[in-house]
PDB file of N, CA and C in Angstrom:
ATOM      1  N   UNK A   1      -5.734  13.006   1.496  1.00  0.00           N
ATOM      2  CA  UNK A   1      -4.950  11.880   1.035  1.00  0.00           C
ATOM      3  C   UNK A   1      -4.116  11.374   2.202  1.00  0.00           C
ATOM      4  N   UNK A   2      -3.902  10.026   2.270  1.00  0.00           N
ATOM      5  CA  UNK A   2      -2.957   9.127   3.447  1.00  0.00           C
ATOM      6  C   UNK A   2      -2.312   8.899   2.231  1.00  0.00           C
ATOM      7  N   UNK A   3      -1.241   9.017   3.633  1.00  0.00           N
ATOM      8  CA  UNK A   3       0.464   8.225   2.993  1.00  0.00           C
ATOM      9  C   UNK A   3       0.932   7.586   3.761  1.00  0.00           C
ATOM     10  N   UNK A   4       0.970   6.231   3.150  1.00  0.00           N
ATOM     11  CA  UNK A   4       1.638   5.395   4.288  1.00  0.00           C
ATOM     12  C   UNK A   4       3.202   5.046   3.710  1.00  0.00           C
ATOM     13  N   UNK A   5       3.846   4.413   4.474  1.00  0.00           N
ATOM     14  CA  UNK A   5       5.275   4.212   4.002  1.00  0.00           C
ATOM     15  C   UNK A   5       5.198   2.554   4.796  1.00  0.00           C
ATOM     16  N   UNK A   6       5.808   2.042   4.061  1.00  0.00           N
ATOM     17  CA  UNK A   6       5.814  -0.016   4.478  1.00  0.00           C
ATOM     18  C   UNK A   6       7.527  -0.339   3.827  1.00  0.00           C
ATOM     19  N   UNK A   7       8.128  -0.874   4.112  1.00  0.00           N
ATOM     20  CA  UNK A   7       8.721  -1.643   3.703  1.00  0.00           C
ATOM     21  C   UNK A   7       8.742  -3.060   3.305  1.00  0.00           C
ATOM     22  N   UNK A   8       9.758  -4.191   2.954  1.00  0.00           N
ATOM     23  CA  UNK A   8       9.777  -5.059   2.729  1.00  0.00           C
ATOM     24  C   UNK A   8      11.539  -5.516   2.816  1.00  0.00           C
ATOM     25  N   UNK A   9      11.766  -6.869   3.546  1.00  0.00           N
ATOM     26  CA  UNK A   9      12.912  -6.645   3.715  1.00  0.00           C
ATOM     27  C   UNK A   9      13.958  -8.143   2.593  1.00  0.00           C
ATOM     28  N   UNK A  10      14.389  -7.809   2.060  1.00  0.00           N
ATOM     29  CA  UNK A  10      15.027  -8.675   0.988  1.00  0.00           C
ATOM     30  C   UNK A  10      15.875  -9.898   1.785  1.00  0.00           C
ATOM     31  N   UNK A  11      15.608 -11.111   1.353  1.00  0.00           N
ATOM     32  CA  UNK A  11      16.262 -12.209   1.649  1.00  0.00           C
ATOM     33  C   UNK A  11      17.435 -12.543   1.638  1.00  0.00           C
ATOM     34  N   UNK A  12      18.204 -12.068   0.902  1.00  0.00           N
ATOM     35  CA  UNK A  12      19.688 -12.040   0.288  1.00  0.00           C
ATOM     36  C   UNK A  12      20.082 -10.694   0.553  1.00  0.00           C
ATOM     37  N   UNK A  13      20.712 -10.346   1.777  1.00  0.00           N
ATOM     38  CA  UNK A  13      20.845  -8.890   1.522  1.00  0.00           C
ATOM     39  C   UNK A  13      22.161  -8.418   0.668  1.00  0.00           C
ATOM     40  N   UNK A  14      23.075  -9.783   0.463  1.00  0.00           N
ATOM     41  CA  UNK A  14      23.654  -9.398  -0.085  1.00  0.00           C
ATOM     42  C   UNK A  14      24.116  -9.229  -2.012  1.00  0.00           C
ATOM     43  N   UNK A  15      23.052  -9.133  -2.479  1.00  0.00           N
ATOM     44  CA  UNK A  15      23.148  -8.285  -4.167  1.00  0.00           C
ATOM     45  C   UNK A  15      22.503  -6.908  -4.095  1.00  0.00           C
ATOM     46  N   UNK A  16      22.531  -6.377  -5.203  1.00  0.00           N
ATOM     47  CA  UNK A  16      22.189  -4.737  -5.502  1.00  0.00           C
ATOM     48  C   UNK A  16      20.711  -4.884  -5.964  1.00  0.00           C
ATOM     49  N   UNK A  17      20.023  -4.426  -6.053  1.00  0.00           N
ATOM     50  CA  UNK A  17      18.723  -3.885  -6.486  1.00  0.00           C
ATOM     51  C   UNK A  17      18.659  -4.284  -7.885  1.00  0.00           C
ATOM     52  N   UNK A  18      18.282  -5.295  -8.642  1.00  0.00           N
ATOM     53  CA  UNK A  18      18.485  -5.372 -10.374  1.00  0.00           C
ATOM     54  C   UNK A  18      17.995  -4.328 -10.859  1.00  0.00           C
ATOM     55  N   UNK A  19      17.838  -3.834 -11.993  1.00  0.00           N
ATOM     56  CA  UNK A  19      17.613  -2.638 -13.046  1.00  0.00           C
ATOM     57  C   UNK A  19      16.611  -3.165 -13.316  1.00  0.00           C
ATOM     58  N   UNK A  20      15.250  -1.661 -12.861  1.00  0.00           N
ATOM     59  CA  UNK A  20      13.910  -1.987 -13.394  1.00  0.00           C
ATOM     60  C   UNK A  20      13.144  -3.087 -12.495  1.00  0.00           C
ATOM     61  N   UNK A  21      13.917  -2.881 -11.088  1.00  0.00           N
ATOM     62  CA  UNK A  21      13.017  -3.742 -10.044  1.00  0.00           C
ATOM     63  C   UNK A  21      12.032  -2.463  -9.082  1.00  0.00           C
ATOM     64  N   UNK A  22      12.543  -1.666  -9.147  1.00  0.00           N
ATOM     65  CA  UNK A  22      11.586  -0.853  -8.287  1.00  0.00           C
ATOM     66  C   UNK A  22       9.650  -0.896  -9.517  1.00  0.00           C
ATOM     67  N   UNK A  23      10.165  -0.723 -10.731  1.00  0.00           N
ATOM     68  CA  UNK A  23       9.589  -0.276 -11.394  1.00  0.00           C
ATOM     69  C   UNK A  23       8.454  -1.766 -11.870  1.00  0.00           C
ATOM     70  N   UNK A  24       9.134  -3.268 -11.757  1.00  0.00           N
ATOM     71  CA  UNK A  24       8.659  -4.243 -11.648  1.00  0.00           C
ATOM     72  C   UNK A  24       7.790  -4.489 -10.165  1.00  0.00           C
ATOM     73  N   UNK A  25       8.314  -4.211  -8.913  1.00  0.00           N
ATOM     74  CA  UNK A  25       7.374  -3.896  -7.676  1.00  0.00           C
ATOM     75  C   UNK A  25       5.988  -3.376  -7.907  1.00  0.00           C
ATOM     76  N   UNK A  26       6.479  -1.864  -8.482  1.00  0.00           N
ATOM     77  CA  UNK A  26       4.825  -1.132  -8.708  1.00  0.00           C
ATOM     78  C   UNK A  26       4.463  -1.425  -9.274  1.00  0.00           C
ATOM     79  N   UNK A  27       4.638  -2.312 -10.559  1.00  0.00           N
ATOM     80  CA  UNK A  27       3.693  -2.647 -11.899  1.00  0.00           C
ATOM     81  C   UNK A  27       2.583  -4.067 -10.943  1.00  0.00           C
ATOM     82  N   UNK A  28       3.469  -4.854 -10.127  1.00  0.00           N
ATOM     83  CA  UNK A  28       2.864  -6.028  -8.757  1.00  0.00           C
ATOM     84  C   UNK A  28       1.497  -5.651  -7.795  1.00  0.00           C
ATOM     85  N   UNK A  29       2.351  -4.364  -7.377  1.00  0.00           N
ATOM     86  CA  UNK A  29       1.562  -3.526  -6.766  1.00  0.00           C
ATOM     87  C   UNK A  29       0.055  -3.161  -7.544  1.00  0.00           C
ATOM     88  N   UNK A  30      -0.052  -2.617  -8.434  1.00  0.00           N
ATOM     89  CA  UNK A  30      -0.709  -1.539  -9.335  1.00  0.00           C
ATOM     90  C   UNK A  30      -1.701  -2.999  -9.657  1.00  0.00           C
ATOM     91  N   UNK A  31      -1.216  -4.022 -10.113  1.00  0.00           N
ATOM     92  CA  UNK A  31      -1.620  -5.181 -10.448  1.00  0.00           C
ATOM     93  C   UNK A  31      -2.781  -5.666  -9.585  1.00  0.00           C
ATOM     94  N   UNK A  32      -2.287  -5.854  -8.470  1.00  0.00           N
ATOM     95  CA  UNK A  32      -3.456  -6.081  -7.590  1.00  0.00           C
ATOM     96  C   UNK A  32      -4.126  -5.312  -6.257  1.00  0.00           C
ATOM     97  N   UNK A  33      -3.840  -4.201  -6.630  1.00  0.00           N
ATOM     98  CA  UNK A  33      -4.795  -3.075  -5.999  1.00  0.00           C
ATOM     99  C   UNK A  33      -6.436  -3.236  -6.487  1.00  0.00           C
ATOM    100  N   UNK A  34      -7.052  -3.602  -5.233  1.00  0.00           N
ATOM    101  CA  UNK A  34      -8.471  -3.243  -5.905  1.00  0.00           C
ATOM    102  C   UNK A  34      -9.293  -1.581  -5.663  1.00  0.00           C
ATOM    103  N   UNK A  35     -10.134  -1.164  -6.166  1.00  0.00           N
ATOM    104  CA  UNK A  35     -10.967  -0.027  -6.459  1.00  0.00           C
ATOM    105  C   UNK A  35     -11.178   0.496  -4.958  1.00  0.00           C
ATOM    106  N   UNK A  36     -11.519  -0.687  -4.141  1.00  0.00           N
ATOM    107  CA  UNK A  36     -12.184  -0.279  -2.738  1.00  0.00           C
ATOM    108  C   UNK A  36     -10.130   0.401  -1.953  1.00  0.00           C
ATOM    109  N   UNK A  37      -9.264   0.016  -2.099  1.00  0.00           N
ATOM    110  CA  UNK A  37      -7.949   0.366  -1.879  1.00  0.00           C
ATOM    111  C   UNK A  37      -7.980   1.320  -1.805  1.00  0.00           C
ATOM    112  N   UNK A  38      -8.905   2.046  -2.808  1.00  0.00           N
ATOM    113  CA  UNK A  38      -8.538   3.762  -3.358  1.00  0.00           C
ATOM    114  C   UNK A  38      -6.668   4.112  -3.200  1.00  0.00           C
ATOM    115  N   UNK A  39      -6.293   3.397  -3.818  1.00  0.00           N
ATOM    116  CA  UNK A  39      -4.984   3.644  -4.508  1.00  0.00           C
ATOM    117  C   UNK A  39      -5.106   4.888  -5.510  1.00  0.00           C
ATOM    118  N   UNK A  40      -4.123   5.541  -5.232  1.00  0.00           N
ATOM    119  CA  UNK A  40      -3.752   7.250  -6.297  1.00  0.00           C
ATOM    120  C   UNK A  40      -2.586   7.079  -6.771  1.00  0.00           C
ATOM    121  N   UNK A  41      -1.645   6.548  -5.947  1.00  0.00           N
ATOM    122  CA  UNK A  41       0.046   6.795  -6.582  1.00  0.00           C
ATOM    123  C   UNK A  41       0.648   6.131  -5.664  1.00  0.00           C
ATOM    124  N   UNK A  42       1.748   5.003  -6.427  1.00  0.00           N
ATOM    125  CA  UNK A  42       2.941   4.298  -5.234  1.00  0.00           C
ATOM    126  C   UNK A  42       4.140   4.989  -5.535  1.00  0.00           C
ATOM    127  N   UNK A  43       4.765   4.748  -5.013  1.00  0.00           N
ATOM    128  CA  UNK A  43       6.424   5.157  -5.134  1.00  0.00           C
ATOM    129  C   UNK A  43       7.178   4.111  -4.624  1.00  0.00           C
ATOM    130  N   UNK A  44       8.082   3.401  -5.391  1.00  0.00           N
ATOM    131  CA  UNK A  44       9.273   2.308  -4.647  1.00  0.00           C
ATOM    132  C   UNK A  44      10.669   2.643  -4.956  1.00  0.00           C
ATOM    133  N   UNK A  45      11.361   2.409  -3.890  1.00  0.00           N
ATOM    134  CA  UNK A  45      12.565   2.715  -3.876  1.00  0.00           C
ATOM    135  C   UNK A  45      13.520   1.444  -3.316  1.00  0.00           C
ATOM    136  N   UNK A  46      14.685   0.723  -4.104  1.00  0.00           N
ATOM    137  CA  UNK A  46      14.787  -0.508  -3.489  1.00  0.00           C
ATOM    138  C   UNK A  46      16.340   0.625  -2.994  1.00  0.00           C
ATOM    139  N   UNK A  47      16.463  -0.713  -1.918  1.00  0.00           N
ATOM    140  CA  UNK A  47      18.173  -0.767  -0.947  1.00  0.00           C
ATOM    141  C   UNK A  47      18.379  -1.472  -1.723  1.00  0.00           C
ATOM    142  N   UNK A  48      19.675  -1.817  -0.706  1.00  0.00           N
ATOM    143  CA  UNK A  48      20.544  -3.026  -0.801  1.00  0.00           C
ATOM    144  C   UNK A  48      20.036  -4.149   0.153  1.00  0.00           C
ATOM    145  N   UNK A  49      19.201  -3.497   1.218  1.00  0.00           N
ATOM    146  CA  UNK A  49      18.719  -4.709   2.489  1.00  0.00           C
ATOM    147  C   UNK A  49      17.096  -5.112   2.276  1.00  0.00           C
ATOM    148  N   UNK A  50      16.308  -3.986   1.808  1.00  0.00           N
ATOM    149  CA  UNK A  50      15.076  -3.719   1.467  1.00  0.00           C
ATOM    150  C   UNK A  50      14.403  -2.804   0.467  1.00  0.00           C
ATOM    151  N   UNK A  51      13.324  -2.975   0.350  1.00  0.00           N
ATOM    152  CA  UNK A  51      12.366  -1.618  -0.720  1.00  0.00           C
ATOM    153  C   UNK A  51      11.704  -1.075  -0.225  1.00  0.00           C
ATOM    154  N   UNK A  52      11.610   0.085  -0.042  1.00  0.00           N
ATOM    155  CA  UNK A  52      10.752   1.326   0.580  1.00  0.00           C
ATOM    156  C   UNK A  52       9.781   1.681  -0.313  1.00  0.00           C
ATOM    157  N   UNK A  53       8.284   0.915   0.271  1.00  0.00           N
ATOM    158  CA  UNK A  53       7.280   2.061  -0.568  1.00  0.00           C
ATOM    159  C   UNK A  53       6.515   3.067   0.054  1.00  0.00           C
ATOM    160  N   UNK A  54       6.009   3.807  -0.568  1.00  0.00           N
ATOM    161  CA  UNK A  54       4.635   4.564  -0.171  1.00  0.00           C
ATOM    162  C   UNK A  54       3.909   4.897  -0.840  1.00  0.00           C
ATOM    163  N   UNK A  55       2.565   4.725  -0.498  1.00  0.00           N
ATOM    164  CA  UNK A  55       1.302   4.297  -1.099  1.00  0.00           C
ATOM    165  C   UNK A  55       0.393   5.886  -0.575  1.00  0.00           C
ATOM    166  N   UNK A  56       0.049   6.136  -1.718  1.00  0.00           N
ATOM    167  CA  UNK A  56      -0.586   7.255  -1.339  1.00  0.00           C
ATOM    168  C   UNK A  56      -2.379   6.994  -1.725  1.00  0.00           C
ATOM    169  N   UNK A  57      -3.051   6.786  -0.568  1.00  0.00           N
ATOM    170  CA  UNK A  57      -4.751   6.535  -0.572  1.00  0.00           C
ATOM    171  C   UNK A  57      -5.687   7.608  -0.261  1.00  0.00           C
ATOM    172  N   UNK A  58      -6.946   7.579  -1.213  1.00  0.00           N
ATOM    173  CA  UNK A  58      -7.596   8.696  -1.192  1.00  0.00           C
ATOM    174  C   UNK A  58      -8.208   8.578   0.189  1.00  0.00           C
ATOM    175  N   UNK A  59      -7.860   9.257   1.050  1.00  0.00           N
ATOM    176  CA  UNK A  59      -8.804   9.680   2.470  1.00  0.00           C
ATOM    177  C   UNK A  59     -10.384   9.857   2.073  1.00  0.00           C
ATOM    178  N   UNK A  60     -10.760   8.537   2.801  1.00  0.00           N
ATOM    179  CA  UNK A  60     -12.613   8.058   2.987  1.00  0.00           C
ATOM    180  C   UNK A  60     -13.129   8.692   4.043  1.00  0.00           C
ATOM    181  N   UNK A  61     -13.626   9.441   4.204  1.00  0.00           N
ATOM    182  CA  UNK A  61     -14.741   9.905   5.333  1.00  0.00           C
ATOM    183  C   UNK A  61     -14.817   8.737   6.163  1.00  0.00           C
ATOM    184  N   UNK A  62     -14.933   8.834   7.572  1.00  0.00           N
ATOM    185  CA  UNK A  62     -15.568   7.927   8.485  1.00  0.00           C
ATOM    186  C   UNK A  62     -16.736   8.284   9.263  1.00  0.00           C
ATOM    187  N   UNK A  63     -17.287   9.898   9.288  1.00  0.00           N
ATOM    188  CA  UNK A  63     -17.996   9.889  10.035  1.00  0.00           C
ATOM    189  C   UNK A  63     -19.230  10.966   9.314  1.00  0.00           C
ATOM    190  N   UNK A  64     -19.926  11.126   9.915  1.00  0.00           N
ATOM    191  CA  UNK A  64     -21.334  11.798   8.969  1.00  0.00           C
ATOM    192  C   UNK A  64     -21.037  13.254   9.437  1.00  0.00           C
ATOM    193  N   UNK A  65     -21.032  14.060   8.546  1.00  0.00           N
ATOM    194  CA  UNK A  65     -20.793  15.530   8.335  1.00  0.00           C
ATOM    195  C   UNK A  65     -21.850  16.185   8.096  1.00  0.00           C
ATOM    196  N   UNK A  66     -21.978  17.193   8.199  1.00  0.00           N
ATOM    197  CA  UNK A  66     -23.584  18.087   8.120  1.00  0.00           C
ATOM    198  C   UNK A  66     -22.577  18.672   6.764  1.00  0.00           C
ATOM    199  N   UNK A  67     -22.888  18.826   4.936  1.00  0.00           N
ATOM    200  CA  UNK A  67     -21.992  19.801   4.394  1.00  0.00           C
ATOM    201  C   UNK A  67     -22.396  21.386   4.681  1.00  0.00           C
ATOM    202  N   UNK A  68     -22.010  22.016   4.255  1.00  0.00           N
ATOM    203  CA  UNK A  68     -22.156  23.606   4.497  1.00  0.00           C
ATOM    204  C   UNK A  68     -23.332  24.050   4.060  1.00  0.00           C
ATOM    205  N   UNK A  69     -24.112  23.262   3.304  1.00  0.00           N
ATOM    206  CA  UNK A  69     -25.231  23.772   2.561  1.00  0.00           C
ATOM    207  C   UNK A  69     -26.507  23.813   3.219  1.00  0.00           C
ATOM    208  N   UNK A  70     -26.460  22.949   4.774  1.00  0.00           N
ATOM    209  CA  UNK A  70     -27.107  22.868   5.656  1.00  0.00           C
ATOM    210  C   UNK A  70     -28.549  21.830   5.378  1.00  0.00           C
ATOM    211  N   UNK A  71     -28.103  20.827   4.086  1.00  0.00           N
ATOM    212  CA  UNK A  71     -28.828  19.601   3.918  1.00  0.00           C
ATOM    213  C   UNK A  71     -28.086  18.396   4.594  1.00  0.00           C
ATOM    214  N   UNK A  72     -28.788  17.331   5.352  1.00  0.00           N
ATOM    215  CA  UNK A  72     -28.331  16.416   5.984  1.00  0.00           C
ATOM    216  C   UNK A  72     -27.082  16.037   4.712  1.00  0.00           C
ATOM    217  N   UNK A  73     -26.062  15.389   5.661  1.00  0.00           N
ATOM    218  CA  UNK A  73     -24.920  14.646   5.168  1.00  0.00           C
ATOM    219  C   UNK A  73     -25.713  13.101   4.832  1.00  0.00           C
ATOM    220  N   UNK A  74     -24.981  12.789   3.542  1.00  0.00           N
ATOM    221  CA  UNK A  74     -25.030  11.387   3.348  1.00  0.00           C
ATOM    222  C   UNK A  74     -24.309  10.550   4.134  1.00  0.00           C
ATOM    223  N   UNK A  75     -25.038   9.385   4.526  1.00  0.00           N
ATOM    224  CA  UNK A  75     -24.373   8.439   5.389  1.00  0.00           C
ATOM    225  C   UNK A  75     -22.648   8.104   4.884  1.00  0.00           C
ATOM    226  N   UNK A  76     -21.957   8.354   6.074  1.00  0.00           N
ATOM    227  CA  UNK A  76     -20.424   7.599   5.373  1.00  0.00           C
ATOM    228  C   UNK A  76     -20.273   6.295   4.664  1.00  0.00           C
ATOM    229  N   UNK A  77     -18.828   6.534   3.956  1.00  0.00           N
ATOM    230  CA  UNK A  77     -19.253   5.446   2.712  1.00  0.00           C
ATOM    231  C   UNK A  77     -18.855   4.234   4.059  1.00  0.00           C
ATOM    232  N   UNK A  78     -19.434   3.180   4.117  1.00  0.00           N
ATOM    233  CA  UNK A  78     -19.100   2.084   4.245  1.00  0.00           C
ATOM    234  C   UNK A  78     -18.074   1.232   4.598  1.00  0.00           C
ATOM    235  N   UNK A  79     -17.626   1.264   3.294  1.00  0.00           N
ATOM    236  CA  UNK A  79     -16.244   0.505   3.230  1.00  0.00           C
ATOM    237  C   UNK A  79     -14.772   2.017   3.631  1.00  0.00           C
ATOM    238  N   UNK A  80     -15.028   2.583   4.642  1.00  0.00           N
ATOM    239  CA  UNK A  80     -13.956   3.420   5.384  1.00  0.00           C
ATOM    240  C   UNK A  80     -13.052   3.035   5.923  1.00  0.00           C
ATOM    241  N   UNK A  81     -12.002   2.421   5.446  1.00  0.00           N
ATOM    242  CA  UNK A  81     -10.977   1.509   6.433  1.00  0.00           C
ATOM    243  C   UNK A  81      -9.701   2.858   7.065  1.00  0.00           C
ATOM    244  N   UNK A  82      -8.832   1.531   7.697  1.00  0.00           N
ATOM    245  CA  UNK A  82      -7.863   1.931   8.021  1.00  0.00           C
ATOM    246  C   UNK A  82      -6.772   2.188   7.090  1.00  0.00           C
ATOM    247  N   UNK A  83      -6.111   3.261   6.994  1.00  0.00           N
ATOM    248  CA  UNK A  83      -5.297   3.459   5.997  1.00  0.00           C
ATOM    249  C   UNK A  83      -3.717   2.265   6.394  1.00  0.00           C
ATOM    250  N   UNK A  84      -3.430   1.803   7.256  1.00  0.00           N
ATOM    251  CA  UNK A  84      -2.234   1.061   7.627  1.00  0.00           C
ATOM    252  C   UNK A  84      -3.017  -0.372   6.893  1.00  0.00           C
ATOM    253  N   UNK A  85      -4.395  -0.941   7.172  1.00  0.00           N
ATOM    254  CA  UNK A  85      -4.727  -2.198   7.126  1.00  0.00           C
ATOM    255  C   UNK A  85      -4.883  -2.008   5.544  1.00  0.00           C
ATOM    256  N   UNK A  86      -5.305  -1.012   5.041  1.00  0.00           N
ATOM    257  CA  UNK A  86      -5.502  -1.120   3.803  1.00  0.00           C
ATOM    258  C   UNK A  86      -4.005  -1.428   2.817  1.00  0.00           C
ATOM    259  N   UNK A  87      -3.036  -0.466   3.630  1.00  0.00           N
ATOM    260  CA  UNK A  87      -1.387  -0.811   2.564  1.00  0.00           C
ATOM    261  C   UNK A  87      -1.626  -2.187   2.923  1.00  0.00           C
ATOM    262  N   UNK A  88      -1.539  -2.724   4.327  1.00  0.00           N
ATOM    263  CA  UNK A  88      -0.677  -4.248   4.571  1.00  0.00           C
ATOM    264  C   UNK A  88      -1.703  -5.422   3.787  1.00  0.00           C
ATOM    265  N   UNK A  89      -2.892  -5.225   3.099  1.00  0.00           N
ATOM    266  CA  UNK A  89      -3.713  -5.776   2.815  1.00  0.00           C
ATOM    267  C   UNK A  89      -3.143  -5.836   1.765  1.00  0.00           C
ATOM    268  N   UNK A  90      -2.800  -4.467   0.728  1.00  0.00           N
ATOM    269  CA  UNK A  90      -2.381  -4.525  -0.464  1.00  0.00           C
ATOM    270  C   UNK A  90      -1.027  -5.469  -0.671  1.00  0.00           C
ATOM    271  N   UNK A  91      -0.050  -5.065  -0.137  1.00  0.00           N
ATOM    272  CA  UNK A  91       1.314  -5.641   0.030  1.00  0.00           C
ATOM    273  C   UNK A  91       1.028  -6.871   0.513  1.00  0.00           C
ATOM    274  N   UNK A  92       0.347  -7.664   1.169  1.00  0.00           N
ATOM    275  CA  UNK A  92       0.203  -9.273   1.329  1.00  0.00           C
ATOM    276  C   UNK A  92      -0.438 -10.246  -0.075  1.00  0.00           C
ATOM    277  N   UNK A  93      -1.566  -9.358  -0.118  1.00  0.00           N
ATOM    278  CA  UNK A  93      -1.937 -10.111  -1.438  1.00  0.00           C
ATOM    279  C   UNK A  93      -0.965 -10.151  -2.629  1.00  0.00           C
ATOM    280  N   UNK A  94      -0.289  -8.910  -2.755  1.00  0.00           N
ATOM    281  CA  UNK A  94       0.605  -8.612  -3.820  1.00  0.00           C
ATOM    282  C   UNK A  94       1.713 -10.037  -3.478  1.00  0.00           C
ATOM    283  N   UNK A  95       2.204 -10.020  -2.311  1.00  0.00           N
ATOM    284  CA  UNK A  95       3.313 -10.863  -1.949  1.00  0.00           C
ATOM    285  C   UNK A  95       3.273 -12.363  -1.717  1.00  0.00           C
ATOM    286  N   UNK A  96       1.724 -12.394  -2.159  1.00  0.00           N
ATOM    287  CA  UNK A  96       1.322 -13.790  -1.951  1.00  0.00           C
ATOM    288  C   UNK A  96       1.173 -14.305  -3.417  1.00  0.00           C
ATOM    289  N   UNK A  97       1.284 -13.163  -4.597  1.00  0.00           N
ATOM    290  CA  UNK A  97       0.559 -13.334  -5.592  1.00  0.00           C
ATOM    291  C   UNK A  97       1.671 -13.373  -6.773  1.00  0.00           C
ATOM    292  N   UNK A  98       2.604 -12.951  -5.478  1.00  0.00           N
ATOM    293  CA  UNK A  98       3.997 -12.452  -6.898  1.00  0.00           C
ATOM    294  C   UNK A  98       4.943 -13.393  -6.863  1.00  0.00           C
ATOM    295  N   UNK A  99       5.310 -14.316  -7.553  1.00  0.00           N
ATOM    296  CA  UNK A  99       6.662 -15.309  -7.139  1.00  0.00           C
ATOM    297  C   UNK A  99       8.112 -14.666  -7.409  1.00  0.00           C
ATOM    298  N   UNK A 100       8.009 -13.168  -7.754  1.00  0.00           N
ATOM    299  CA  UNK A 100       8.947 -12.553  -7.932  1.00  0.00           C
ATOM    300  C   UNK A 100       9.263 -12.120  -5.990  1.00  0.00           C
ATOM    301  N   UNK A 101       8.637 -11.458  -5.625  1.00  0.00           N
ATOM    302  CA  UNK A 101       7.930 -10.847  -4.407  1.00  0.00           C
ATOM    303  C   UNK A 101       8.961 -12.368  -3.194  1.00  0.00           C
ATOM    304  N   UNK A 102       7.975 -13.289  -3.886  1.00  0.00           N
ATOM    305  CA  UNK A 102       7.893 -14.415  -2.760  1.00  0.00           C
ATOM    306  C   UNK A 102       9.525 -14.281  -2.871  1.00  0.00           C
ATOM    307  N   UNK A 103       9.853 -14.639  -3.662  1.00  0.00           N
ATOM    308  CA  UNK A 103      11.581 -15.361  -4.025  1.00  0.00           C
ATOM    309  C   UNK A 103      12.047 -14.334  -3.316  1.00  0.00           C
ATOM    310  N   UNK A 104      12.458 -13.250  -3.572  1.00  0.00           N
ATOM    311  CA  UNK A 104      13.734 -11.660  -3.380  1.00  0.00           C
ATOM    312  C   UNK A 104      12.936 -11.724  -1.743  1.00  0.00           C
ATOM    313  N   UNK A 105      11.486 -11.168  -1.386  1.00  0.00           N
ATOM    314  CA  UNK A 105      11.606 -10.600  -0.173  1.00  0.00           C
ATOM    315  C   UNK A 105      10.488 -11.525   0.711  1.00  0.00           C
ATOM    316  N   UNK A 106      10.938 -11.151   2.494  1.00  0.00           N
ATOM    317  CA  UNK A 106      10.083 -11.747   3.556  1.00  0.00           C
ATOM    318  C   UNK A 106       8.853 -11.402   3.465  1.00  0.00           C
ATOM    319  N   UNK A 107       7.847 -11.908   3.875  1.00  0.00           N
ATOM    320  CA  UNK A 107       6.432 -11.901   3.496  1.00  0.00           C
ATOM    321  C   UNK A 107       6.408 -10.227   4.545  1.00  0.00           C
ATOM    322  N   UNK A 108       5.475  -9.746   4.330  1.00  0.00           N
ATOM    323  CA  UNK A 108       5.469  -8.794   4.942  1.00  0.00           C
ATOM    324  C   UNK A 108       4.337  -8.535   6.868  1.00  0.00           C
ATOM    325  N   UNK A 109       4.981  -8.045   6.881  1.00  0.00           N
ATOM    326  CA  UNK A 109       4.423  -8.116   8.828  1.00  0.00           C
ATOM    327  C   UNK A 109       3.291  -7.190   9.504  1.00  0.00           C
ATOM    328  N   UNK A 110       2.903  -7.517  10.200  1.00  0.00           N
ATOM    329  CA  UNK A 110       1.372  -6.641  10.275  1.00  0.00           C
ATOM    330  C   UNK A 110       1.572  -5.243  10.623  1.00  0.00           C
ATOM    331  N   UNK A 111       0.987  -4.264  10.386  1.00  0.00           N
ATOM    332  CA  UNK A 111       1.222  -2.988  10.494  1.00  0.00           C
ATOM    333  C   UNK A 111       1.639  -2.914  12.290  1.00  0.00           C
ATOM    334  N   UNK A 112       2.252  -1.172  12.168  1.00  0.00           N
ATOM    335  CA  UNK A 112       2.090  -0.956  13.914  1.00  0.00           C
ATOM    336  C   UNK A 112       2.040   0.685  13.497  1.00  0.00           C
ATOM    337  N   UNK A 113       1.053   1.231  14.658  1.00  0.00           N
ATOM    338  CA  UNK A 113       0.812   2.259  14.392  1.00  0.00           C
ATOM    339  C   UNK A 113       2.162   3.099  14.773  1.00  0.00           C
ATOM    340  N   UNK A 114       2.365   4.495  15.210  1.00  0.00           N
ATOM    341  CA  UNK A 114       3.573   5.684  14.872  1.00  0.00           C
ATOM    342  C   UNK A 114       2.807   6.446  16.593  1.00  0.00           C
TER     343      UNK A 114
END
């Protein structure tokens, strides 16, 4: 499993987090995650300046493995992305899609690796 962590940084930094906004984020989130995402579990946590998520994605094989059984490996799946392009993919569409999203926070910025 990957875990990525993204933020998002709120426009107004100055109000509190409303009641039942973290929980309105992930329902955004959850909303438009597609299948190929392999989304498992988000977690959001809002500030006062921003919302902290992390997105936890099922780790895709990228490369062809012999398994232990000593029958050829099936070709890797395909669609094997990057776990950073895959959050910022999720979180753009979400933020393009949400007028809740649009209004409260800045569109979100292209990944950078650690």
């Amino acid at each position: 499993m990957d875990v990525v962590y993204a933020s998002l940084h709120r426009k107004d930094t100055a109000g509190r987090p409303r009641d039942g906004e973290a929980e309105e984020i992930q329902a955004v989130l959850w909303a438009h995650a597609q299948p190929t995402d392999a989304v498992q579990h988000i977690t959001v946590r809002c500030e006062s300046e921003r919302v902290d998520l992390l997105l936890y994605l099922l780790t895709r094989p990228t490369t062809d493995a012999a398994p232990a059984t000593g029958h050829p490996a099936a070709p890797a799946e395909a669609g094997a992305k990057d776990p950073l392009a895959v959050a910022h993919s999720l979180i753009t569409r979400s933020h393009r899609a949400s007028p809740m999203l649009q209004r409260r926070y800045q569109p979100p910025t292209p990944p950078t690796a650690c």
